[in-house]
C-alpha atoms as a PDB file:
ATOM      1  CA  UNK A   1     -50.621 129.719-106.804  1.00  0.00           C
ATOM      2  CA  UNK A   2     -47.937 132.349-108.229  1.00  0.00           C
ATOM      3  CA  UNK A   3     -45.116 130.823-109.977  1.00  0.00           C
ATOM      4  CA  UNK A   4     -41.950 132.158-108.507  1.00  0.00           C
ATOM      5  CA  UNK A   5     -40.058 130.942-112.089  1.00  0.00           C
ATOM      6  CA  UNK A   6     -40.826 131.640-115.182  1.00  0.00           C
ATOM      7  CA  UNK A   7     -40.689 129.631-118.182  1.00  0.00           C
ATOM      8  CA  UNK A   8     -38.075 132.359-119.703  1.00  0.00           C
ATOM      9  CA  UNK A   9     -36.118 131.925-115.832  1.00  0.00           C
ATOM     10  CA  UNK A  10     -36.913 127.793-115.915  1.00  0.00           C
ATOM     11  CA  UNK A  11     -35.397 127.856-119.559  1.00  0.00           C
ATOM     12  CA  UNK A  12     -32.070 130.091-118.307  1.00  0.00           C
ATOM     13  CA  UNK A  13     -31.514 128.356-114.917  1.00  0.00           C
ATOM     14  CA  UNK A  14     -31.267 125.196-117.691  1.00  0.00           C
ATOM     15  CA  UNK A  15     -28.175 126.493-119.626  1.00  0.00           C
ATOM     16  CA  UNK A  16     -24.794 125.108-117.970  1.00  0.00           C
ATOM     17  CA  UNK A  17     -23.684 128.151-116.934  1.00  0.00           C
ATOM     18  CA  UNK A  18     -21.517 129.244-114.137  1.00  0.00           C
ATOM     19  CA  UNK A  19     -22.864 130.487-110.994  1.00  0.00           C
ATOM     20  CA  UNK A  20     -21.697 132.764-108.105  1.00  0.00           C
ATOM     21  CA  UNK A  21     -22.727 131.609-104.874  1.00  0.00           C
ATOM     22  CA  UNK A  22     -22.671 133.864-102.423  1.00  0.00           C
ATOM     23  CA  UNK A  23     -23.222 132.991 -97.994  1.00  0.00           C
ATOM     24  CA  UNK A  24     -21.983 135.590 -95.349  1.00  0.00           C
ATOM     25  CA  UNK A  25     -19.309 134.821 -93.092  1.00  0.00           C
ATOM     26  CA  UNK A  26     -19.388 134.675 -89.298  1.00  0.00           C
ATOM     27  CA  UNK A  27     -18.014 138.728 -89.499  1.00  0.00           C
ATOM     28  CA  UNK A  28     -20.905 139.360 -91.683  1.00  0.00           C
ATOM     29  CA  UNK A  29     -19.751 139.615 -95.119  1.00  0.00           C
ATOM     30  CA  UNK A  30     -20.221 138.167 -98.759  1.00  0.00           C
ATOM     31  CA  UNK A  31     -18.454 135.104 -99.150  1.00  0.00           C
ATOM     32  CA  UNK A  32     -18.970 134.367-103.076  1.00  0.00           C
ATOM     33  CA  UNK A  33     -17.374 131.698-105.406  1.00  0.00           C
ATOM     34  CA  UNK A  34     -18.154 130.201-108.931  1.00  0.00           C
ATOM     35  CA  UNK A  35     -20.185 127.402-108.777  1.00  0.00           C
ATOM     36  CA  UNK A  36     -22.044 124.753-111.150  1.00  0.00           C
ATOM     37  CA  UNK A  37     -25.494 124.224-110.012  1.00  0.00           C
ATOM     38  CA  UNK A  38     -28.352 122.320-111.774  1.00  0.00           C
ATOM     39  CA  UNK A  39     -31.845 123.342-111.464  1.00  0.00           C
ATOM     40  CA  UNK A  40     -34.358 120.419-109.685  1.00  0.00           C
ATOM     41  CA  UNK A  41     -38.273 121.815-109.624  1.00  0.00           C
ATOM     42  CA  UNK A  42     -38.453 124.952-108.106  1.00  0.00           C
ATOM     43  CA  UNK A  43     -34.427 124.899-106.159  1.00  0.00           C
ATOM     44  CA  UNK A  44     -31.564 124.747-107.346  1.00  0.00           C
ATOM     45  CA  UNK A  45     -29.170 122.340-106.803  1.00  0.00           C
ATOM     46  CA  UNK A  46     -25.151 122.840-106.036  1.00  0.00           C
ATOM     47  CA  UNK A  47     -22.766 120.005-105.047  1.00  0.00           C
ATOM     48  CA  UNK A  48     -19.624 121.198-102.111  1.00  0.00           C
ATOM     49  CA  UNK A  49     -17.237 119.128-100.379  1.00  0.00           C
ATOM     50  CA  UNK A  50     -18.677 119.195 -96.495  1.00  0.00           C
ATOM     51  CA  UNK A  51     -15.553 120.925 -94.992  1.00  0.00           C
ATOM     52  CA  UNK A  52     -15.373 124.167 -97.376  1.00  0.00           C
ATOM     53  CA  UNK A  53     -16.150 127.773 -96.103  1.00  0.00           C
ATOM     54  CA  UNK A  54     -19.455 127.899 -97.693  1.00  0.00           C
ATOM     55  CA  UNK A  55     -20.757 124.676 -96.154  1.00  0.00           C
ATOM     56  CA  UNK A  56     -19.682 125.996 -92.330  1.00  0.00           C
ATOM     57  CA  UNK A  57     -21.654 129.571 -93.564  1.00  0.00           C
ATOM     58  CA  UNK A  58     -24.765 127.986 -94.537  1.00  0.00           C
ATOM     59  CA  UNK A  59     -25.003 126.256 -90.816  1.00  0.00           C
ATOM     60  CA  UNK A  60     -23.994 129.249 -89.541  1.00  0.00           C
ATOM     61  CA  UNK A  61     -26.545 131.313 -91.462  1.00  0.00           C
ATOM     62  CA  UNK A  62     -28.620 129.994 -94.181  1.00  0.00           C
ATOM     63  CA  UNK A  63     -29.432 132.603 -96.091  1.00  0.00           C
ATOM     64  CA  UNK A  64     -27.436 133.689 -99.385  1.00  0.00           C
ATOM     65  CA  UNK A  65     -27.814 134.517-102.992  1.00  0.00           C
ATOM     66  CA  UNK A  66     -26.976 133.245-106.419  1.00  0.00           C
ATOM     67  CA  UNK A  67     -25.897 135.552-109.290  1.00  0.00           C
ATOM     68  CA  UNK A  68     -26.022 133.500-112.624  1.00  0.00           C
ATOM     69  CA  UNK A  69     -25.569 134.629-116.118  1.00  0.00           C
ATOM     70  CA  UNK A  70     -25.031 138.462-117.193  1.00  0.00           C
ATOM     71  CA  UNK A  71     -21.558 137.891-119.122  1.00  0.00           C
ATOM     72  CA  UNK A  72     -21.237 138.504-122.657  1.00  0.00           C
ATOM     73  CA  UNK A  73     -23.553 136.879-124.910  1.00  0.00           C
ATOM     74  CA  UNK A  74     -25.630 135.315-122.286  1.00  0.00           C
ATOM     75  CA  UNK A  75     -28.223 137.802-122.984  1.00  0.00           C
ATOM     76  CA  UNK A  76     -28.468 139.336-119.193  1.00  0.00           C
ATOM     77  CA  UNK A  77     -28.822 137.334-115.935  1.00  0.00           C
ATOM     78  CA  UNK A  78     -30.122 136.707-113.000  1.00  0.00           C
ATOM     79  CA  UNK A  79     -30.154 137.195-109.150  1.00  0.00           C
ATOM     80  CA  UNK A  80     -31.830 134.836-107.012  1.00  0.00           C
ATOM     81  CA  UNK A  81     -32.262 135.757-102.986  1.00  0.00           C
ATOM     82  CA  UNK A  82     -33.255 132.430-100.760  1.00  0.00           C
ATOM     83  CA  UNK A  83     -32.322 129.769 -98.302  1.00  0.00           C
ATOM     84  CA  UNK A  84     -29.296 127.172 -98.811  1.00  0.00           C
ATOM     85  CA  UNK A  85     -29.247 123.641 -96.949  1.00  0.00           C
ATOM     86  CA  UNK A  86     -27.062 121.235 -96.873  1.00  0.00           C
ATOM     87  CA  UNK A  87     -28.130 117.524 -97.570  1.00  0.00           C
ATOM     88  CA  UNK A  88     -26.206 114.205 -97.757  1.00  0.00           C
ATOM     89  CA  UNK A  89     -25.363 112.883-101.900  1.00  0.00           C
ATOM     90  CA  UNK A  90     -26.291 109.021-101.528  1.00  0.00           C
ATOM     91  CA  UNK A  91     -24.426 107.182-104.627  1.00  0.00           C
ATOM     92  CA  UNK A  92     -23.529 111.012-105.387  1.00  0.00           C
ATOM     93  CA  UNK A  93     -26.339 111.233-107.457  1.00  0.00           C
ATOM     94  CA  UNK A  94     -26.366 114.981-107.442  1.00  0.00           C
ATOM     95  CA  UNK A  95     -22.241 115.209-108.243  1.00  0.00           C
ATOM     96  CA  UNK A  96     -22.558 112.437-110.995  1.00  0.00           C
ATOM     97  CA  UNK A  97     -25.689 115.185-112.388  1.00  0.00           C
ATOM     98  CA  UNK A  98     -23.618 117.927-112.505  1.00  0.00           C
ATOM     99  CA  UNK A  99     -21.077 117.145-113.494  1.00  0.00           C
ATOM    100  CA  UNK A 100     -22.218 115.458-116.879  1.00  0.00           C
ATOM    101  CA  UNK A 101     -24.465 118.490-117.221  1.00  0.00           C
ATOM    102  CA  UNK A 102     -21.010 120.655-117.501  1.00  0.00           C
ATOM    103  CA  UNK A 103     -18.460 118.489-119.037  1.00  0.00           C
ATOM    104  CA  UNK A 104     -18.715 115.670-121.706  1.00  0.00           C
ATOM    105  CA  UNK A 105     -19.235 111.903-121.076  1.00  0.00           C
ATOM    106  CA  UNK A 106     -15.166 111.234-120.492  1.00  0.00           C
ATOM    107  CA  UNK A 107     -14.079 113.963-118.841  1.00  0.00           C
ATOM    108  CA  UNK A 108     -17.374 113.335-116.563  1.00  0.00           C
ATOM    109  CA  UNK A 109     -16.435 110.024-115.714  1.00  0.00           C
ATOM    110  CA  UNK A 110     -12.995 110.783-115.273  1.00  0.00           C
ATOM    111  CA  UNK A 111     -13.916 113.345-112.496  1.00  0.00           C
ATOM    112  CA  UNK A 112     -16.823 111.445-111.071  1.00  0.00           C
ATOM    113  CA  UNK A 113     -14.060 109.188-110.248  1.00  0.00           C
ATOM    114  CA  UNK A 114     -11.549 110.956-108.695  1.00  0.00           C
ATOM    115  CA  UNK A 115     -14.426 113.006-106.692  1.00  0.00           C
ATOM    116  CA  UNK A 116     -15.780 109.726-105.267  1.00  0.00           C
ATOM    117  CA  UNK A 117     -13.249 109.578-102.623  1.00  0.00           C
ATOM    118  CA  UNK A 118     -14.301 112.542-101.526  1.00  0.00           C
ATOM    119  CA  UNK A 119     -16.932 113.403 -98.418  1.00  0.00           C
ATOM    120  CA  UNK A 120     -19.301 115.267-101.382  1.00  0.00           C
ATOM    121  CA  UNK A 121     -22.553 116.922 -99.888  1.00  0.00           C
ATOM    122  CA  UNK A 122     -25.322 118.123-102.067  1.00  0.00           C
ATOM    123  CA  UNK A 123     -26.387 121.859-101.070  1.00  0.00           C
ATOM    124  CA  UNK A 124     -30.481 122.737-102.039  1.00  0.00           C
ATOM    125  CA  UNK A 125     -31.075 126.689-102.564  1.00  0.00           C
ATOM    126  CA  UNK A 126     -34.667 127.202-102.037  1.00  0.00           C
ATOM    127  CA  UNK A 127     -35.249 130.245-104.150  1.00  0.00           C
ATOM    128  CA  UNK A 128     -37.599 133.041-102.333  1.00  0.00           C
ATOM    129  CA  UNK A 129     -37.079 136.270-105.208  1.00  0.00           C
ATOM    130  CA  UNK A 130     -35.955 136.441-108.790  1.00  0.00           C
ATOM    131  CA  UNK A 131     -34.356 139.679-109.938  1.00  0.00           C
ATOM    132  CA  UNK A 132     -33.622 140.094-113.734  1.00  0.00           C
ATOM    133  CA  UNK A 133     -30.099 142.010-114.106  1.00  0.00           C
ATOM    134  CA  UNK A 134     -29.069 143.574-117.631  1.00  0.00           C
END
Protein backbone atom coordinates (compact mmCIF):
# COMPACT_ATOMS: atom_id res chain seq x y z
CA UNK A 1 0.00 0.00 0.00
CA UNK A 2 1.32 3.63 -1.13
CA UNK A 3 1.55 6.05 1.59
CA UNK A 4 -0.29 9.14 0.58
CA UNK A 5 1.97 11.17 3.53
CA UNK A 6 5.20 11.28 3.95
CA UNK A 7 7.21 11.30 6.95
CA UNK A 8 8.67 14.92 5.76
CA UNK A 9 4.46 15.84 5.08
CA UNK A 10 3.45 13.75 8.58
CA UNK A 11 6.29 15.86 10.33
CA UNK A 12 4.88 19.44 8.65
CA UNK A 13 1.11 18.73 8.97
CA UNK A 14 2.52 18.44 12.93
CA UNK A 15 3.74 22.09 13.29
CA UNK A 16 0.79 24.44 14.66
CA UNK A 17 0.51 26.28 11.82
CA UNK A 18 -2.31 28.12 10.26
CA UNK A 19 -4.33 26.69 7.59
CA UNK A 20 -6.54 27.98 4.70
CA UNK A 21 -9.50 26.03 4.20
CA UNK A 22 -11.00 26.36 1.24
CA UNK A 23 -15.09 24.72 0.13
CA UNK A 24 -17.01 26.23 -2.93
CA UNK A 25 -20.08 28.02 -2.50
CA UNK A 26 -23.51 27.17 -3.90
CA UNK A 27 -22.45 29.83 -7.08
CA UNK A 28 -19.41 27.79 -7.47
CA UNK A 29 -16.59 29.59 -6.06
CA UNK A 30 -13.65 29.36 -3.44
CA UNK A 31 -14.81 30.05 -0.15
CA UNK A 32 -11.36 30.07 1.94
CA UNK A 33 -10.61 31.10 5.61
CA UNK A 34 -7.69 30.55 8.15
CA UNK A 35 -8.11 27.72 10.08
CA UNK A 36 -6.27 25.57 12.93
CA UNK A 37 -6.43 21.99 12.13
CA UNK A 38 -4.60 19.05 13.83
CA UNK A 39 -3.50 16.10 11.97
CA UNK A 40 -5.28 12.47 13.26
CA UNK A 41 -3.71 9.31 11.07
CA UNK A 42 -4.01 9.90 7.64
CA UNK A 43 -6.99 13.23 7.87
CA UNK A 44 -6.83 16.05 9.16
CA UNK A 45 -8.81 17.36 11.65
CA UNK A 46 -10.55 21.09 11.86
CA UNK A 47 -13.06 22.16 14.55
CA UNK A 48 -16.26 24.90 13.08
CA UNK A 49 -19.20 26.09 14.79
CA UNK A 50 -22.23 24.04 12.85
CA UNK A 51 -23.96 27.22 11.47
CA UNK A 52 -20.84 28.92 9.58
CA UNK A 53 -20.59 29.16 5.69
CA UNK A 54 -18.13 26.45 5.42
CA UNK A 55 -20.15 23.88 7.36
CA UNK A 56 -23.49 24.59 4.93
CA UNK A 57 -20.64 24.19 1.78
CA UNK A 58 -19.34 20.98 2.83
CA UNK A 59 -23.17 19.47 2.83
CA UNK A 60 -23.65 21.16 -0.09
CA UNK A 61 -20.50 19.85 -1.76
CA UNK A 62 -17.86 18.02 -0.01
CA UNK A 63 -15.06 18.50 -1.76
CA UNK A 64 -12.35 21.33 -0.94
CA UNK A 65 -8.73 21.94 -0.34
CA UNK A 66 -6.32 22.94 2.35
CA UNK A 67 -3.32 25.25 1.70
CA UNK A 68 -0.95 25.08 4.81
CA UNK A 69 2.42 26.54 5.30
CA UNK A 70 4.45 28.52 2.46
CA UNK A 71 4.96 31.90 4.56
CA UNK A 72 8.23 33.07 5.49
CA UNK A 73 10.43 30.82 7.27
CA UNK A 74 8.20 27.89 7.12
CA UNK A 75 10.40 26.45 4.58
CA UNK A 76 7.56 26.01 1.66
CA UNK A 77 4.10 24.40 2.06
CA UNK A 78 1.65 22.44 1.14
CA UNK A 79 -1.64 21.84 -0.83
CA UNK A 80 -3.81 19.10 0.02
CA UNK A 81 -7.01 18.24 -2.50
CA UNK A 82 -9.77 15.79 -0.67
CA UNK A 83 -13.12 15.30 0.94
CA UNK A 84 -14.40 17.33 4.17
CA UNK A 85 -17.22 15.85 6.57
CA UNK A 86 -18.72 17.05 9.20
CA UNK A 87 -18.96 14.96 12.51
CA UNK A 88 -20.44 15.67 15.98
CA UNK A 89 -17.39 16.79 19.00
CA UNK A 90 -18.69 14.58 22.05
CA UNK A 91 -17.05 16.28 25.36
CA UNK A 92 -15.41 18.53 22.48
CA UNK A 93 -12.64 16.40 22.43
CA UNK A 94 -11.44 17.62 19.10
CA UNK A 95 -11.89 21.66 20.19
CA UNK A 96 -10.21 20.96 23.67
CA UNK A 97 -7.14 19.25 21.04
CA UNK A 98 -6.77 22.10 19.14
CA UNK A 99 -6.90 24.37 20.84
CA UNK A 100 -4.06 23.40 23.40
CA UNK A 101 -2.10 22.40 20.31
CA UNK A 102 -2.19 26.36 19.33
CA UNK A 103 -2.27 28.29 22.46
CA UNK A 104 -0.70 27.62 25.96
CA UNK A 105 -2.32 25.77 28.93
CA UNK A 106 -4.28 29.19 30.26
CA UNK A 107 -5.22 30.79 27.44
CA UNK A 108 -6.48 27.11 26.31
CA UNK A 109 -8.58 26.71 29.13
CA UNK A 110 -9.77 30.06 29.11
CA UNK A 111 -11.16 29.53 25.51
CA UNK A 112 -12.18 25.94 25.94
CA UNK A 113 -14.48 27.59 28.27
CA UNK A 114 -16.06 30.20 26.69
CA UNK A 115 -16.33 27.85 23.39
CA UNK A 116 -18.26 25.23 25.41
CA UNK A 117 -21.44 27.02 25.10
CA UNK A 118 -21.16 26.83 21.79
CA UNK A 119 -22.89 24.09 19.16
CA UNK A 120 -18.91 23.09 18.12
CA UNK A 121 -18.75 20.35 15.29
CA UNK A 122 -15.57 18.61 14.43
CA UNK A 123 -14.95 18.68 10.47
CA UNK A 124 -12.57 15.37 9.10
CA UNK A 125 -10.65 16.24 5.66
CA UNK A 126 -9.88 12.99 4.14
CA UNK A 127 -6.83 13.87 2.14
CA UNK A 128 -6.86 12.28 -1.62
CA UNK A 129 -3.40 14.39 -3.22
CA UNK A 130 -0.46 16.16 -1.68
CA UNK A 131 1.13 18.93 -3.72
CA UNK A 132 4.45 20.47 -2.41
CA UNK A 133 4.34 24.43 -3.12
CA UNK A 134 7.70 26.57 -2.86
Amino acid sequence: MVRLLSDEVRAFLQKPLLARMSTIDAQGYPHTVPVWFKLDGDAIMLIATRDTRKVGHIARNPKGALSIGGDTNDGGGYLLKGTFAVEEDPGFRWMKALTYHYEDEAEAEKDIAAWSDLDMIAIRFIIEKVIKVA
